[in-house]
PDB file of N, CA and C in Angstrom:
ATOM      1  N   UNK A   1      12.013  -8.097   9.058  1.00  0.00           N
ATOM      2  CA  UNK A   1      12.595  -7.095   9.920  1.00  0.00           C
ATOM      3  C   UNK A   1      13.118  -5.960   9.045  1.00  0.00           C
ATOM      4  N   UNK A   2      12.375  -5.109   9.617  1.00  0.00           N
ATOM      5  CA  UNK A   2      13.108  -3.610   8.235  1.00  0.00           C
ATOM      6  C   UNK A   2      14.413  -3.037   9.075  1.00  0.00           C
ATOM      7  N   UNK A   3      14.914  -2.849   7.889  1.00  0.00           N
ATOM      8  CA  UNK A   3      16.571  -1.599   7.852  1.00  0.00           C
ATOM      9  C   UNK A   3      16.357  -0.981   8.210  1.00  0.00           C
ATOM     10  N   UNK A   4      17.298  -0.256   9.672  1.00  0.00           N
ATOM     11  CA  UNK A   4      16.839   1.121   9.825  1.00  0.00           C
ATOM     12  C   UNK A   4      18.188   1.979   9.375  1.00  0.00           C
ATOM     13  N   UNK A   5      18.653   3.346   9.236  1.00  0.00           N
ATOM     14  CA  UNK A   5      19.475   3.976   8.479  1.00  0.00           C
ATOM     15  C   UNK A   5      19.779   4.882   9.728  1.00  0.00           C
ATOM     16  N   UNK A   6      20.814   4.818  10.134  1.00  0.00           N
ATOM     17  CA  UNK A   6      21.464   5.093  11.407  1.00  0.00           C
ATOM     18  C   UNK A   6      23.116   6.017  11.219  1.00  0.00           C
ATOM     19  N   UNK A   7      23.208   7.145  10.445  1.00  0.00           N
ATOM     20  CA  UNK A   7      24.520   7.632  10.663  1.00  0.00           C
ATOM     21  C   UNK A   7      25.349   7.306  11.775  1.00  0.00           C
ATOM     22  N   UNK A   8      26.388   7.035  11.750  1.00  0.00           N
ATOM     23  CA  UNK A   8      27.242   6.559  12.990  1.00  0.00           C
ATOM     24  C   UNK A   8      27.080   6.439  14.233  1.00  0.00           C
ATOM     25  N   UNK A   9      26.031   5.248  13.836  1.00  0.00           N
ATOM     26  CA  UNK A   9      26.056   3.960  14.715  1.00  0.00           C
ATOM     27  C   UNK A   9      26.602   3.255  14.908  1.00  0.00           C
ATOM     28  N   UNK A  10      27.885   3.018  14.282  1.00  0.00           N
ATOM     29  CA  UNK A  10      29.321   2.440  14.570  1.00  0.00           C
ATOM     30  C   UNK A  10      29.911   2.955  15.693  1.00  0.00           C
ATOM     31  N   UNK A  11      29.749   4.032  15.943  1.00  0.00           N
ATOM     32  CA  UNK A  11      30.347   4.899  17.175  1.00  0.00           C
ATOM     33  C   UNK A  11      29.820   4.635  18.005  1.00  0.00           C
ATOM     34  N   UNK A  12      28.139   4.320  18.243  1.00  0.00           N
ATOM     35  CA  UNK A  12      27.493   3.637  19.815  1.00  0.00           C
ATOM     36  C   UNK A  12      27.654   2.934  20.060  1.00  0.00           C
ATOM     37  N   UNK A  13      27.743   1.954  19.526  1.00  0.00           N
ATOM     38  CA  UNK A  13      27.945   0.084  19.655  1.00  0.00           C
ATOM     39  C   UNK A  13      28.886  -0.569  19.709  1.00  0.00           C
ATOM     40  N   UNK A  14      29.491  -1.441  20.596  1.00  0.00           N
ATOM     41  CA  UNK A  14      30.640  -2.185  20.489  1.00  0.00           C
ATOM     42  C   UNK A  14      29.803  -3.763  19.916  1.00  0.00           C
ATOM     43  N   UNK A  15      30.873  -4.751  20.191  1.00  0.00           N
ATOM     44  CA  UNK A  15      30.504  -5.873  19.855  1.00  0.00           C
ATOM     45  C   UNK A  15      29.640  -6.408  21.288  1.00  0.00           C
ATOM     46  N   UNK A  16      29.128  -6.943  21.089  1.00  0.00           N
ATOM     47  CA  UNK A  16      28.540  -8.004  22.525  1.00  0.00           C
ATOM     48  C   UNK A  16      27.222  -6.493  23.239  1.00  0.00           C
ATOM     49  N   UNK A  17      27.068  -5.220  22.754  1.00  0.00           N
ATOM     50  CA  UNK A  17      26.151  -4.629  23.261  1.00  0.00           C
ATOM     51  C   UNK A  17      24.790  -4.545  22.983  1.00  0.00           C
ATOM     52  N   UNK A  18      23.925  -4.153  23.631  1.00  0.00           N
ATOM     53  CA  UNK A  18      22.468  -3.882  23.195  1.00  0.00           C
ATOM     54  C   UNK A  18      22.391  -2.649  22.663  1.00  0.00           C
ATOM     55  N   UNK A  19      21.647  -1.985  21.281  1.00  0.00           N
ATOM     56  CA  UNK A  19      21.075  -0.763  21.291  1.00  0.00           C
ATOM     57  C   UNK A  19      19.548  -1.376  20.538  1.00  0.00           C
ATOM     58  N   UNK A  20      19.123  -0.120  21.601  1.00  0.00           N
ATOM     59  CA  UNK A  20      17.883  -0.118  21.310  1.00  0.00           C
ATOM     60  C   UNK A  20      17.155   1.144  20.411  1.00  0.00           C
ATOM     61  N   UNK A  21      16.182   0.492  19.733  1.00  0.00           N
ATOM     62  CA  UNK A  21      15.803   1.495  18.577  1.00  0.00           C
ATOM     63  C   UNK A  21      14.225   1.818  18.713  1.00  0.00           C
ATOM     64  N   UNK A  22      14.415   3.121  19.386  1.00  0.00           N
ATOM     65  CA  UNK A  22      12.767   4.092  19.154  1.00  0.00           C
ATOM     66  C   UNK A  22      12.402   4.480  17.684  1.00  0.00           C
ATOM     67  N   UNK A  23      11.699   4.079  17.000  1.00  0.00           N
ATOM     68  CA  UNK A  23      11.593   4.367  15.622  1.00  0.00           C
ATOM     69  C   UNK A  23      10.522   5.713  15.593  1.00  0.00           C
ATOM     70  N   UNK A  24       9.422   5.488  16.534  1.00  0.00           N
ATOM     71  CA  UNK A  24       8.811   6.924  16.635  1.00  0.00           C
ATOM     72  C   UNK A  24       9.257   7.639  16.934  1.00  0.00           C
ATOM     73  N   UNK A  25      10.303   8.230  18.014  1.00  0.00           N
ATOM     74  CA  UNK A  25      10.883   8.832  18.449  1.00  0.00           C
ATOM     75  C   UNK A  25      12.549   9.242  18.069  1.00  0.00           C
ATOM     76  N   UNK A  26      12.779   8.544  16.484  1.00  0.00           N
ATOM     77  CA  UNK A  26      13.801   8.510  15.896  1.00  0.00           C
ATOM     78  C   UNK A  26      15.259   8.884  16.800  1.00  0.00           C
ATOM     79  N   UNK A  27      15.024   7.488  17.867  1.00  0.00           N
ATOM     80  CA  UNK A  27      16.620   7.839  18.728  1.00  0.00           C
ATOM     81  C   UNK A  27      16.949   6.449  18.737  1.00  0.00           C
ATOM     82  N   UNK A  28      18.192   6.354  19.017  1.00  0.00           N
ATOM     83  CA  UNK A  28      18.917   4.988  19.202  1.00  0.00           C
ATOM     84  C   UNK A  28      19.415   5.233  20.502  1.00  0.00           C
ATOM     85  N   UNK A  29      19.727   3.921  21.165  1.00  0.00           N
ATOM     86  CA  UNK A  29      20.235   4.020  22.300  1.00  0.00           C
ATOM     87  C   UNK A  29      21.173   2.740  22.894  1.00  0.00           C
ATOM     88  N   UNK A  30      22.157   3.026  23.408  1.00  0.00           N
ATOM     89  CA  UNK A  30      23.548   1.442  23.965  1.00  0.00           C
ATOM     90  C   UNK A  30      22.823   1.422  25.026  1.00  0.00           C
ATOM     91  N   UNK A  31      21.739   0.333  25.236  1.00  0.00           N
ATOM     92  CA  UNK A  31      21.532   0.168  26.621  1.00  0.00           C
ATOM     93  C   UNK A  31      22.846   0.093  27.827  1.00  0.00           C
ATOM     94  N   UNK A  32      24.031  -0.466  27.012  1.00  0.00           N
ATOM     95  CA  UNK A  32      24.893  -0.733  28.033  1.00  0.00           C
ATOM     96  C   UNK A  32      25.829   1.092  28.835  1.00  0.00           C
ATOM     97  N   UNK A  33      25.846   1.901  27.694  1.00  0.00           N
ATOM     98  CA  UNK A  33      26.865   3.037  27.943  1.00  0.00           C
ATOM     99  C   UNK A  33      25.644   3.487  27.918  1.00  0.00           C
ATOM    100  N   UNK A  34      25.130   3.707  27.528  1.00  0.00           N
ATOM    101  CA  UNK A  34      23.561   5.289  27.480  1.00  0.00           C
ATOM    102  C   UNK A  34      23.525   5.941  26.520  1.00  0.00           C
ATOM    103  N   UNK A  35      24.591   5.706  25.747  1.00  0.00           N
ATOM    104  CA  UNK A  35      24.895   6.735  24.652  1.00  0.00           C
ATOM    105  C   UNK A  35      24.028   6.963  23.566  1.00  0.00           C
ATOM    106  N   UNK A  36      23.447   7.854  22.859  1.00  0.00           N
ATOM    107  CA  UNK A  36      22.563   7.843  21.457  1.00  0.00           C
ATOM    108  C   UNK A  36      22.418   8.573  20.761  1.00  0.00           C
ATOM    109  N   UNK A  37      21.885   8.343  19.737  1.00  0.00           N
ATOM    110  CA  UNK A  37      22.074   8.473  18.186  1.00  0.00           C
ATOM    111  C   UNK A  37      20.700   8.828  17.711  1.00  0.00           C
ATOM    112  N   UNK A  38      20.717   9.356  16.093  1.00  0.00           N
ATOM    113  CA  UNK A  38      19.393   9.163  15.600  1.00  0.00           C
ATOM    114  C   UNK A  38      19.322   8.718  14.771  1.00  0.00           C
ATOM    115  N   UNK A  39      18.108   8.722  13.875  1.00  0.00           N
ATOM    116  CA  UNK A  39      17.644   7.596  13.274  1.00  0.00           C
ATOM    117  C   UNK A  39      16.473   8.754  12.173  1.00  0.00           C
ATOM    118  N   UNK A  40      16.885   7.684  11.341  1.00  0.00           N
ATOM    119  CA  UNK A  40      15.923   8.422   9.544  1.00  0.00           C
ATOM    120  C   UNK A  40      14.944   7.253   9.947  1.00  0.00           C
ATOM    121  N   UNK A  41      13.685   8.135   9.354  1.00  0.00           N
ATOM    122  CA  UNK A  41      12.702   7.942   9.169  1.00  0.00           C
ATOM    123  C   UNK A  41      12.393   7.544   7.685  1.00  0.00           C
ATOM    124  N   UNK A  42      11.615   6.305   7.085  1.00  0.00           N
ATOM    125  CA  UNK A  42      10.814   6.109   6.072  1.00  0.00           C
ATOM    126  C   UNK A  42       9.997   7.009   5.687  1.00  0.00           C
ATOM    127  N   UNK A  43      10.165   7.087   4.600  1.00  0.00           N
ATOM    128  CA  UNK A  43       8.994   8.311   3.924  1.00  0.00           C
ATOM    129  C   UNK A  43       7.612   7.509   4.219  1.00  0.00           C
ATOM    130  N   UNK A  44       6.334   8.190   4.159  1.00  0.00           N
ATOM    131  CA  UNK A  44       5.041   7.557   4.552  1.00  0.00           C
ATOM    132  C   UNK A  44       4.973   6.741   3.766  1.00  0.00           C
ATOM    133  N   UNK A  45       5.175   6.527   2.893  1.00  0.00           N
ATOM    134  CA  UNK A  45       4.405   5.361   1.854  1.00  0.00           C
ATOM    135  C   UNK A  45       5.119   4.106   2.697  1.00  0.00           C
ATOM    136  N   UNK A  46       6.344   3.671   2.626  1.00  0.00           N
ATOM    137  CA  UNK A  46       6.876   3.010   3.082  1.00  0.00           C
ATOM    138  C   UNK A  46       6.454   2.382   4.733  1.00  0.00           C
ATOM    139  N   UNK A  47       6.037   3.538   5.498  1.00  0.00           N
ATOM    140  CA  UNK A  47       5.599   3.579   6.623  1.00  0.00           C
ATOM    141  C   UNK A  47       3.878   2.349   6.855  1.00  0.00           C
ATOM    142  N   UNK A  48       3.517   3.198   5.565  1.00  0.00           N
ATOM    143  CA  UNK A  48       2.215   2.508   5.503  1.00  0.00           C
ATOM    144  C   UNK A  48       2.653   0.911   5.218  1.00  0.00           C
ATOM    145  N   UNK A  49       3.318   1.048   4.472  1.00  0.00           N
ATOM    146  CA  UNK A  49       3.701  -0.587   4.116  1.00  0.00           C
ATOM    147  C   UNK A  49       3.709  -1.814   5.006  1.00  0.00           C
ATOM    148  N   UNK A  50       4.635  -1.134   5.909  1.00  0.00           N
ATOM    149  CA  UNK A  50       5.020  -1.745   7.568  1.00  0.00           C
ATOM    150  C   UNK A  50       3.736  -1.796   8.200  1.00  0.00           C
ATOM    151  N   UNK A  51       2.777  -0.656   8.060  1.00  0.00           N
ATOM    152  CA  UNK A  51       1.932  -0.826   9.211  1.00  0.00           C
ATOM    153  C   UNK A  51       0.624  -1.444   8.987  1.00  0.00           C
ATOM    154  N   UNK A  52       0.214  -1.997   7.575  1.00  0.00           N
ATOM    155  CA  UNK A  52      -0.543  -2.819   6.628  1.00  0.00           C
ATOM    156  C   UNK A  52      -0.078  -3.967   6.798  1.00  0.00           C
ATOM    157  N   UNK A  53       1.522  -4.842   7.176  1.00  0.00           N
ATOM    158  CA  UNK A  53       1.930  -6.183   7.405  1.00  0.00           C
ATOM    159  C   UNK A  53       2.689  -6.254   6.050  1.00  0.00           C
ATOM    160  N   UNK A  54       3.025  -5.816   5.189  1.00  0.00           N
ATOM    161  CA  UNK A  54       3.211  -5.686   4.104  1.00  0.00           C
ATOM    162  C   UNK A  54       3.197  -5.531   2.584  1.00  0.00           C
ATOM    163  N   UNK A  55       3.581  -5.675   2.000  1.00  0.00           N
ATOM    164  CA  UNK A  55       3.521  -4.240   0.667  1.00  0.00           C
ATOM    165  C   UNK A  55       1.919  -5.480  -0.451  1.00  0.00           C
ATOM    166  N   UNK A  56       1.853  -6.973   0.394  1.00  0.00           N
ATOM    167  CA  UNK A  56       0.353  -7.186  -0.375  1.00  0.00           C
ATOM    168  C   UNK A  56      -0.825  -6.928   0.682  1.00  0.00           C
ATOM    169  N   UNK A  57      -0.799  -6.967   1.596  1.00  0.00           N
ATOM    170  CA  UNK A  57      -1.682  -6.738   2.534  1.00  0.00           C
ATOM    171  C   UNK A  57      -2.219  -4.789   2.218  1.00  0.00           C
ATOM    172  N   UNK A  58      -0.890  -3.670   1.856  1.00  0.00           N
ATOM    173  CA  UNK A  58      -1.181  -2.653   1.891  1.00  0.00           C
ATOM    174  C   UNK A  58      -1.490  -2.560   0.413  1.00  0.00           C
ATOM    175  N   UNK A  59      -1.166  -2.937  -1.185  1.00  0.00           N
ATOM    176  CA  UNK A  59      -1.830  -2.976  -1.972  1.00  0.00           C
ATOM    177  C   UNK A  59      -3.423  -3.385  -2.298  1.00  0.00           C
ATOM    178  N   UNK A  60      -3.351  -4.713  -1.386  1.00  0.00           N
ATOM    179  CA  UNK A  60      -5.020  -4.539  -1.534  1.00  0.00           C
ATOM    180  C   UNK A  60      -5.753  -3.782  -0.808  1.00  0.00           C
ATOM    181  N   UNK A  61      -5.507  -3.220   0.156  1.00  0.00           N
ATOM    182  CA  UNK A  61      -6.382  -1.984   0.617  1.00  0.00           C
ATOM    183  C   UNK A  61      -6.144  -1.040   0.048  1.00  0.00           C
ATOM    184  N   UNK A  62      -5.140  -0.011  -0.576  1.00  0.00           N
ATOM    185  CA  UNK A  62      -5.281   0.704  -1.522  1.00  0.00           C
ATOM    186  C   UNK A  62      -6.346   0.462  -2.713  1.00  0.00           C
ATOM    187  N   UNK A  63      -5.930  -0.901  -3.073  1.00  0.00           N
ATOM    188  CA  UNK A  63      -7.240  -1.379  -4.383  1.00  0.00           C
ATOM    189  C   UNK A  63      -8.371  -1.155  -4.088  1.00  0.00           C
ATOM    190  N   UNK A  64      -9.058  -1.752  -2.892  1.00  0.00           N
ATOM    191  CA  UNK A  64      -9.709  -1.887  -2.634  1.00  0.00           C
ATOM    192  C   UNK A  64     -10.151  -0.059  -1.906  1.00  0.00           C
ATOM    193  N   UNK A  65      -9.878   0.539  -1.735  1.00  0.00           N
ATOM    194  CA  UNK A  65     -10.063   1.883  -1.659  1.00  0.00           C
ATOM    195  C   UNK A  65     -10.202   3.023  -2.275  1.00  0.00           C
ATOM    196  N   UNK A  66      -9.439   1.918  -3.745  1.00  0.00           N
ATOM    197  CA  UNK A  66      -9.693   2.733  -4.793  1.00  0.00           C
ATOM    198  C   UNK A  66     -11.288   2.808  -5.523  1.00  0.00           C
ATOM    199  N   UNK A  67     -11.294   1.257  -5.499  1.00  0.00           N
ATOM    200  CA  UNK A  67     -12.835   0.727  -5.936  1.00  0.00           C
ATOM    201  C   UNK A  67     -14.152   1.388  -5.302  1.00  0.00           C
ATOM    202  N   UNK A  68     -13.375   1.528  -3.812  1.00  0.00           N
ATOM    203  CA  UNK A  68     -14.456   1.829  -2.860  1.00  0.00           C
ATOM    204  C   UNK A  68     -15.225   3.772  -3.542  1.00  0.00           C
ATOM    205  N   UNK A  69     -14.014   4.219  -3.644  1.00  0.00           N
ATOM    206  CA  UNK A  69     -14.103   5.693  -4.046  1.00  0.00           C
ATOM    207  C   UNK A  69     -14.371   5.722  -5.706  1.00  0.00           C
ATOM    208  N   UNK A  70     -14.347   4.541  -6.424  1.00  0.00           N
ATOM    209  CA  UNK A  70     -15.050   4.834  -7.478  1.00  0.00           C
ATOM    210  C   UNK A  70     -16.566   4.057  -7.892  1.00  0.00           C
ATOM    211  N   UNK A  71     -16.918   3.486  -7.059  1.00  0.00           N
ATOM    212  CA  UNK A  71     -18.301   2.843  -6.790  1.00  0.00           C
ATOM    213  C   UNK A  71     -18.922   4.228  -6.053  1.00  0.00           C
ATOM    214  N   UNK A  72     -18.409   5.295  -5.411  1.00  0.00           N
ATOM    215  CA  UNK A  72     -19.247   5.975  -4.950  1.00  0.00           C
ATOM    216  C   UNK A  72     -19.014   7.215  -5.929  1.00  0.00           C
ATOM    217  N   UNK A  73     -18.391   7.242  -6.462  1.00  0.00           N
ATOM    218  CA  UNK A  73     -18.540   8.805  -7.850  1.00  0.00           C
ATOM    219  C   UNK A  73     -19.658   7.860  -8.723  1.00  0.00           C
ATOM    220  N   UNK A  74     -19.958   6.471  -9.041  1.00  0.00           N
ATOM    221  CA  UNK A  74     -20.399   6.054 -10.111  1.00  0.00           C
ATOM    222  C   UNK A  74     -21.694   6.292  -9.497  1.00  0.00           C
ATOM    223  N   UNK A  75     -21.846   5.863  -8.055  1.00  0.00           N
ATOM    224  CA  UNK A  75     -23.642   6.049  -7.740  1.00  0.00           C
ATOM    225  C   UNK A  75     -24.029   7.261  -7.380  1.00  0.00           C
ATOM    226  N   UNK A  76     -23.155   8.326  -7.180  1.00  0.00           N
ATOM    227  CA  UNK A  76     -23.767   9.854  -6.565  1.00  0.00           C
ATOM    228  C   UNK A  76     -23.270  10.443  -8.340  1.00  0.00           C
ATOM    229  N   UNK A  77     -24.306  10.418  -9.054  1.00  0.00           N
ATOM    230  CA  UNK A  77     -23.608  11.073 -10.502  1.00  0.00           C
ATOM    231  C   UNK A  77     -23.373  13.139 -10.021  1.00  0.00           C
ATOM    232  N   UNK A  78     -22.311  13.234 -10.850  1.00  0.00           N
ATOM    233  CA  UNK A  78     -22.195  14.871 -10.657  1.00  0.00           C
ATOM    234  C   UNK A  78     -23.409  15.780 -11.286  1.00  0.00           C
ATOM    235  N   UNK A  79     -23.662  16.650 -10.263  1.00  0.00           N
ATOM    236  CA  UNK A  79     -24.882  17.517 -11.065  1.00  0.00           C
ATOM    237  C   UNK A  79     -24.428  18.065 -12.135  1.00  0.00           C
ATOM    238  N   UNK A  80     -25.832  18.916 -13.335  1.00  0.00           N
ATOM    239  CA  UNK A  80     -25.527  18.808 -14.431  1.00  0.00           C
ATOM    240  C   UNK A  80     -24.533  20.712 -14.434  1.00  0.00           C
ATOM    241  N   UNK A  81     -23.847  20.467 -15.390  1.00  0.00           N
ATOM    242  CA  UNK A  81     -22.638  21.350 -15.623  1.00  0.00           C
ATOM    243  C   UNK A  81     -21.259  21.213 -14.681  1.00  0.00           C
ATOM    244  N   UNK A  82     -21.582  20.315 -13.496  1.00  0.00           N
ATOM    245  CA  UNK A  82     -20.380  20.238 -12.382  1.00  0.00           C
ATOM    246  C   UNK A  82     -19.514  19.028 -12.946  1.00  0.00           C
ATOM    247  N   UNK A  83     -18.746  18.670 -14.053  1.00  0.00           N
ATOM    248  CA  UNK A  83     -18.034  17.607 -14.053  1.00  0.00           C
ATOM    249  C   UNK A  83     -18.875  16.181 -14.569  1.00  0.00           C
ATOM    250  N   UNK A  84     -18.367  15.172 -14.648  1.00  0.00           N
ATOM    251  CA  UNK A  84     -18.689  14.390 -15.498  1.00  0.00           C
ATOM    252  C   UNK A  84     -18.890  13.122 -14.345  1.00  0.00           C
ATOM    253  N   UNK A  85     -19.717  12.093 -13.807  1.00  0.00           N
ATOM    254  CA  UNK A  85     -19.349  11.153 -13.145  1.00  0.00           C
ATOM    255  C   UNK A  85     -18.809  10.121 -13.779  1.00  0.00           C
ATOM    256  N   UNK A  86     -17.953   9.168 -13.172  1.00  0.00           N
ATOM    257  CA  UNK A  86     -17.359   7.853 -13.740  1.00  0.00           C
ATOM    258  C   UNK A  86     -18.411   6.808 -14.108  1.00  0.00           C
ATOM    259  N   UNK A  87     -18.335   6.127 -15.151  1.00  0.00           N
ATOM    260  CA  UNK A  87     -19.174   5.325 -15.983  1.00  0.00           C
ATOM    261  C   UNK A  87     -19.239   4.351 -14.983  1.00  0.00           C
ATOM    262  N   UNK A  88     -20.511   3.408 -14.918  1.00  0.00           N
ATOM    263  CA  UNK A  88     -20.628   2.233 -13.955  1.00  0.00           C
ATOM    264  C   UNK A  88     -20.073   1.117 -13.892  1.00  0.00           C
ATOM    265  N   UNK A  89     -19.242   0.897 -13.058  1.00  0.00           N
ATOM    266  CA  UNK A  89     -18.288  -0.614 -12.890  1.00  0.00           C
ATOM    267  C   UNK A  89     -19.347  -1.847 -13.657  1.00  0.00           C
ATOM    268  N   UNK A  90     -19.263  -2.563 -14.014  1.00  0.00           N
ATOM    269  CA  UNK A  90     -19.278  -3.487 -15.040  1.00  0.00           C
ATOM    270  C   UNK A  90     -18.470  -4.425 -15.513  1.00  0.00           C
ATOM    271  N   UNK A  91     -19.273  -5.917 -15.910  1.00  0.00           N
ATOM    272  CA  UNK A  91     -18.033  -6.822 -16.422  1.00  0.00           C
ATOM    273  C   UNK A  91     -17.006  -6.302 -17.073  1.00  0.00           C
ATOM    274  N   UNK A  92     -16.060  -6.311 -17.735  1.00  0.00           N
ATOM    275  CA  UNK A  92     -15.012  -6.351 -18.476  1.00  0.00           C
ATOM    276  C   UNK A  92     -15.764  -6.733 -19.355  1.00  0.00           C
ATOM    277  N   UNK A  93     -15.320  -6.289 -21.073  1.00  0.00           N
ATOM    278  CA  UNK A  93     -15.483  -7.227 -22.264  1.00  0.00           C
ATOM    279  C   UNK A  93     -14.219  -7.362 -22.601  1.00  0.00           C
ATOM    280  N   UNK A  94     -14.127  -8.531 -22.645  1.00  0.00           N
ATOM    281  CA  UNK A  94     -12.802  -9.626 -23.434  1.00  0.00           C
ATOM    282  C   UNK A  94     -12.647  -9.229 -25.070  1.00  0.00           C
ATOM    283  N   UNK A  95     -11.495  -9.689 -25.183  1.00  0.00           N
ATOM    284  CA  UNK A  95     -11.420  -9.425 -26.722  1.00  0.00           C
ATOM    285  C   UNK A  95     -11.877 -10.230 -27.546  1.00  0.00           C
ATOM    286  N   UNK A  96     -12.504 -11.284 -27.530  1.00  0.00           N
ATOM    287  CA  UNK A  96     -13.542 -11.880 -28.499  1.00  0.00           C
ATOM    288  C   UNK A  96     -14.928 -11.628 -28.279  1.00  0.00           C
ATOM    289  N   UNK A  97     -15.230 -10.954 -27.824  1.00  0.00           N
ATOM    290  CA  UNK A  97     -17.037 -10.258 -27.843  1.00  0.00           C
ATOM    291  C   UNK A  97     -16.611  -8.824 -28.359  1.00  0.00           C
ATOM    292  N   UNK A  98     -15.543  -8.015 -28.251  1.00  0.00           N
ATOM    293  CA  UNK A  98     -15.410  -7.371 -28.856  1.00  0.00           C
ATOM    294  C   UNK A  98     -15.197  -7.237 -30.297  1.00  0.00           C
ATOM    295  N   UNK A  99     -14.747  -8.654 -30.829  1.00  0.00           N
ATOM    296  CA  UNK A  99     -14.402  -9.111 -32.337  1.00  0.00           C
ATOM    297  C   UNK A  99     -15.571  -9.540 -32.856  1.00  0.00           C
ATOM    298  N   UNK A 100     -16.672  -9.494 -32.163  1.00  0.00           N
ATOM    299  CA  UNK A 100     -17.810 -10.384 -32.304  1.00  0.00           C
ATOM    300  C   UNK A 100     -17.795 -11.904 -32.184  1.00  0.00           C
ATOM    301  N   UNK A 101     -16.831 -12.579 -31.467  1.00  0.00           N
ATOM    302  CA  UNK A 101     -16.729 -13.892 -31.507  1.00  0.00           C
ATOM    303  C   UNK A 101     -17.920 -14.610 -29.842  1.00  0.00           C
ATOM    304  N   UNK A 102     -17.979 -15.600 -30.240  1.00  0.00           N
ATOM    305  CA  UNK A 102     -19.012 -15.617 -28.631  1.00  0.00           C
ATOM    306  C   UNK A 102     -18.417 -17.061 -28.553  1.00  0.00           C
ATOM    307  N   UNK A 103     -18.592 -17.684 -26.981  1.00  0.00           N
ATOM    308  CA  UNK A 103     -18.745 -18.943 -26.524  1.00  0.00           C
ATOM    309  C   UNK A 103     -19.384 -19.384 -25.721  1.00  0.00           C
ATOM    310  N   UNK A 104     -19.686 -20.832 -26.060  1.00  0.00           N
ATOM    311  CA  UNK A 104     -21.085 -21.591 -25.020  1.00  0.00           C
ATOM    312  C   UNK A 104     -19.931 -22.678 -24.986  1.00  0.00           C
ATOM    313  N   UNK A 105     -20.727 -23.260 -23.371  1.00  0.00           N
ATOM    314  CA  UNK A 105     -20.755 -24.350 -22.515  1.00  0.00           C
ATOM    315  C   UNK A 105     -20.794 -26.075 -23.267  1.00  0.00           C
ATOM    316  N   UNK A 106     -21.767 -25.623 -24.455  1.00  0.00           N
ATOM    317  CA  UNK A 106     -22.002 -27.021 -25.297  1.00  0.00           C
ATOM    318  C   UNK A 106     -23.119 -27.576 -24.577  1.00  0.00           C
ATOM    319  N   UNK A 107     -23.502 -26.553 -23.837  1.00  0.00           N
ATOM    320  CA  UNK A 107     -24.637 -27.334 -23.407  1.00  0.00           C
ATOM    321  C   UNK A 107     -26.525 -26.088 -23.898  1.00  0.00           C
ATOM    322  N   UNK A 108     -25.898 -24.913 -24.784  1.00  0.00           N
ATOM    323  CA  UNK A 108     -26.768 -23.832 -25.477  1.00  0.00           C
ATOM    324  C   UNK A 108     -26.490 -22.973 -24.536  1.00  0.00           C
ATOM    325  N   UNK A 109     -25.719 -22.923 -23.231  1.00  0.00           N
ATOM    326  CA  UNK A 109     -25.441 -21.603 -21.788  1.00  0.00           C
ATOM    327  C   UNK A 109     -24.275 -21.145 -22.628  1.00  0.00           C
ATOM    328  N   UNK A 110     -24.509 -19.613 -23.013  1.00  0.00           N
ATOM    329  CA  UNK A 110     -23.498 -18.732 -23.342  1.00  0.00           C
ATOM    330  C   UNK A 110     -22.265 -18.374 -21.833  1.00  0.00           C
ATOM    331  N   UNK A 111     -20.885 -18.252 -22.483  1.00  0.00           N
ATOM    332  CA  UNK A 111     -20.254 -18.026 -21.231  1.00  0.00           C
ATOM    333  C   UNK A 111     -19.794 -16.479 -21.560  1.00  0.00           C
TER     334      UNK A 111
END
């Protein structure tokens, strides 16, 4: 359940009342008196967070959006003099093939 940031909202609410909170519409409201208030808004990032289910659900779609937009600079290369395209996604090399070190299975299958 997220915080919402409510300048004196102490002043709408008694104990034992309802207020209700429009978050799009950044108003608060005492169901019981009528009375209301407003309400701060999350900056977007934050927004997105909430509306992804939360901050891993909205990281991997960022990741994954990122990948998406660099799998497509790597296959549409930039024409020649317009910029440079991004080199082609590819395994990783580890730091022992980079040292020249290698390993097998023990069975002659390189890993």
């Amino acid at each position: 359940m997220p915080i919402f940031i409510a300048p004196g909202v102490g002043e709408l609410v008694a104990d034992g009342e309802t207020l209700e909170v429009d978050y799009r519409n950044t108003r608060l409201r005492n169901v019981t008196t009528g009375a209301t208030g407003a309400l701060r808004k999350y900056p977007p990032t934050i927004e997105a967070i909430f509306a992804a289910g939360g901050l891993g659900a909205f990281t991997r779609r960022r990741y994954l959006a990122e990948l998406a937009a660099q799998a497509s600079l790597t296959l549409d290369p930039a024409p020649e003099g317009r910029g440079k395209s991004l080199p082609p996604l590819g395994r990783r090399v580890g730091m022992r093939e980079k040292q020249g070190f290698s390993a097998s299975s023990g069975n002659g299958e390189e890993l």
